[in-house]
Protein backbone atom coordinates (compact mmCIF):
# COMPACT_ATOMS: atom_id res chain seq x y z
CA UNK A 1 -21.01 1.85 -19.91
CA UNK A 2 -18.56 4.74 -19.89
CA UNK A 3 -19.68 6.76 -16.64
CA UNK A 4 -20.64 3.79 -14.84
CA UNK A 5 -17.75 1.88 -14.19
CA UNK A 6 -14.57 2.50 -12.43
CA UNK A 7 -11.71 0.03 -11.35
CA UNK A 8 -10.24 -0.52 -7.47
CA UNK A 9 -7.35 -2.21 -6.37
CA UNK A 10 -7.22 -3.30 -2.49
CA UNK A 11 -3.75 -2.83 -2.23
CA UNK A 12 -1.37 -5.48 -0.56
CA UNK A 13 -1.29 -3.14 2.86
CA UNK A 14 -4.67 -3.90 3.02
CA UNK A 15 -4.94 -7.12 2.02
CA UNK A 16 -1.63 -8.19 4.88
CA UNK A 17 -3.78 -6.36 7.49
CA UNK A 18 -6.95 -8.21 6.55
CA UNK A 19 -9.37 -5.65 5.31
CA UNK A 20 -10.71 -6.94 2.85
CA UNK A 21 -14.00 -7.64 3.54
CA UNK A 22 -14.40 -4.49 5.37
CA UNK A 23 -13.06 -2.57 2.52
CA UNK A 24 -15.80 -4.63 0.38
CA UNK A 25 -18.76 -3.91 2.53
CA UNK A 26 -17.72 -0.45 2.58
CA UNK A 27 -17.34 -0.37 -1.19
CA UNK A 28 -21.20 -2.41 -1.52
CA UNK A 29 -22.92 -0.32 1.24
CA UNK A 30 -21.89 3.08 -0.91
CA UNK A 31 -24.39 1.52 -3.51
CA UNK A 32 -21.31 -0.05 -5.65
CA UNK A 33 -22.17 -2.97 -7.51
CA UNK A 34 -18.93 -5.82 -8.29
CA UNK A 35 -18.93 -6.50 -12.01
CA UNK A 36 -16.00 -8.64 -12.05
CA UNK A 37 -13.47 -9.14 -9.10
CA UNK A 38 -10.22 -11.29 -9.00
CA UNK A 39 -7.41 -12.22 -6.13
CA UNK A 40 -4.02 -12.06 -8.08
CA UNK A 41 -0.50 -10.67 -7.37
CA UNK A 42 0.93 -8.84 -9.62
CA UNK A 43 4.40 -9.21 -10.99
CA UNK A 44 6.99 -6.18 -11.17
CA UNK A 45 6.48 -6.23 -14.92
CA UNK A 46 2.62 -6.43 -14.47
CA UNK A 47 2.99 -3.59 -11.97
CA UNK A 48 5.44 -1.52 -14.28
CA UNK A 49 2.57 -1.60 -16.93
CA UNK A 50 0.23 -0.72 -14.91
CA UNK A 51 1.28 2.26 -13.59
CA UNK A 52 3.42 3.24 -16.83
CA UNK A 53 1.51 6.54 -16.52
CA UNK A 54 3.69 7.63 -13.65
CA UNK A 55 7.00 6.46 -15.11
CA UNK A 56 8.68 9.58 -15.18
CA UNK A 57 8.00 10.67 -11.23
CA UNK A 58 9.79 10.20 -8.59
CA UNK A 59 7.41 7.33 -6.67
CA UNK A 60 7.12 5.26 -9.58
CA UNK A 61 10.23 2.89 -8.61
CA UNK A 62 8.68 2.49 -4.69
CA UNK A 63 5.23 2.55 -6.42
CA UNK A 64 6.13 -0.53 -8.58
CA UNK A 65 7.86 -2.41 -5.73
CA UNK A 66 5.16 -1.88 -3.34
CA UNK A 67 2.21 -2.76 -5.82
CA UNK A 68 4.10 -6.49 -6.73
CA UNK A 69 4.99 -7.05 -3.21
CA UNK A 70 2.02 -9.05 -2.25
CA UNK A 71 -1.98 -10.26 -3.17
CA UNK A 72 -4.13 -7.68 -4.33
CA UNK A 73 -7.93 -7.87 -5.10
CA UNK A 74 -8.96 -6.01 -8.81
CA UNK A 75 -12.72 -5.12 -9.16
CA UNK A 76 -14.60 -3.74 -11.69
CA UNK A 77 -17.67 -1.69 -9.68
CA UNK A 78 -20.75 0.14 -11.38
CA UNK A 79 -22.69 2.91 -10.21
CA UNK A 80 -23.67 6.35 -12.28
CA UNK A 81 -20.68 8.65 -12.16
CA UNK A 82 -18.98 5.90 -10.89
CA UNK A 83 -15.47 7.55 -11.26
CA UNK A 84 -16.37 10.82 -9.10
CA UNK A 85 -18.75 8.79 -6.40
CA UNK A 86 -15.57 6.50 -5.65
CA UNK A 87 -13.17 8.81 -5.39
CA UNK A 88 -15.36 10.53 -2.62
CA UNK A 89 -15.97 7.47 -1.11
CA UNK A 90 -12.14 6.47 -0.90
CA UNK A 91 -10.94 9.79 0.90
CA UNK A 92 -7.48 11.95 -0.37
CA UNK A 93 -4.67 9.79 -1.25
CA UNK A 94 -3.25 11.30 1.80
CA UNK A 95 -4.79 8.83 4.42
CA UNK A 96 -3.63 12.05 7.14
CA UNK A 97 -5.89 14.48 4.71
CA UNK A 98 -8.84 11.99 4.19
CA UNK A 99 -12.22 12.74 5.96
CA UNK A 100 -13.24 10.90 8.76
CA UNK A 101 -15.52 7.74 7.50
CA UNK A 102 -13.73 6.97 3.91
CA UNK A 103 -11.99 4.11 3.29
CA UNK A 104 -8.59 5.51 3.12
CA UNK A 105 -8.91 7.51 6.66
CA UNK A 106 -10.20 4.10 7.71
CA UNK A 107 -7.59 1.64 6.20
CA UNK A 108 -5.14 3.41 4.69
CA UNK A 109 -1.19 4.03 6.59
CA UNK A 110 0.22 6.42 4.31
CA UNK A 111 0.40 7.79 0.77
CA UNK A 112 1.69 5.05 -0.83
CA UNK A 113 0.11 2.77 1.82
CA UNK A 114 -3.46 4.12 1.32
CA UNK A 115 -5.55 0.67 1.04
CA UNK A 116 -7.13 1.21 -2.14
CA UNK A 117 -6.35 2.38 -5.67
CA UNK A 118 -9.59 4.28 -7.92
CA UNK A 119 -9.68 5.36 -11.22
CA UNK A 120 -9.12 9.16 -11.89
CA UNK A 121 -11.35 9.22 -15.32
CA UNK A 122 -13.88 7.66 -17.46
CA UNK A 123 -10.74 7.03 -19.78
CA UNK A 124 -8.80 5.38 -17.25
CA UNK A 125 -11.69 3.29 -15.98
CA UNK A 126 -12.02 1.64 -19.10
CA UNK A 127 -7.98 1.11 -20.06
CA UNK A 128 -7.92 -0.21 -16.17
CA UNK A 129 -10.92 -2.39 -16.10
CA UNK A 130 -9.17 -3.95 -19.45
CA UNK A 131 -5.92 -4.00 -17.97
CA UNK A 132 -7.43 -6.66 -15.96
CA UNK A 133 -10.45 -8.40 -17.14
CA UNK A 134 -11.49 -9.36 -20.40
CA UNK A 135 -15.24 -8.36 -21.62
CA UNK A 136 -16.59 -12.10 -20.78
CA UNK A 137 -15.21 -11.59 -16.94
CA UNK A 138 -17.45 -8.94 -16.48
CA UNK A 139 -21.08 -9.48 -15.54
């Protein structure tokens, strides 16, 4: 499975401004298929675990606060080089600096209000998809 899957998040910014299902039809029409998908909201400790990767930068703190501050929606999606095809379908973190037609130029407000989170390896996929679904929540 390594290759094929890769983990979103539609952050709560997107989830307040209802685009979900946009974001979702987006993510389905790029040929993305939902393995496992969930509604939750996170707690600051769930949040701090999460992104425990980017504990020592400056954002972490906001990144934490901002990432616990509402619903999100967690998704496992498949597709071959699934990590690389939905990071070019998401756009540059940078919603300013995405291209024109990705879901982050679509949805996104600003860096750390950018709509969606996506894995940035293979590696991470996996420890991500984990982080929030078990192997008998995936299909």
């Amino acid at each position: 499975m390594q290759g094929n899957i890769t983990l979103t998040m539609i952050k709560p910014d997107a989830m307040r401004s209802g685009y979900i299902g946009k974001i979702l039809d987006h993510i389905v029409s790029g040929g993305f298929s939902i393995r496992a998908a969930k509604v939750l909201h996170l707690t600051h400790y769930q949040a701090e675990k999460f992104y425990l990767v980017h504990k020592d930068r400056p954002f972490y703190r906001d990144l934490v606060e901002f990432m616990s501050s509402g619903p999100i929606l967690a998704a496992v999606l498949e597709k071959e080089n699934a990590v690389d095809a939905f990071r070019q379908l998401i756009g540059s973190t940078d919603p300013a600096k995405a291209e024109t037609g990705t879901i982050r130029n679509l949805y996104g407000a600003s860096i750390q209000e950018n709509a969606v989170h996506g894995s940035d390896s293979d590696e991470n996929a996996l420890i991500e998809a984990a982080f929030f679904f078990n192997q008998f929540e995936r299909v």
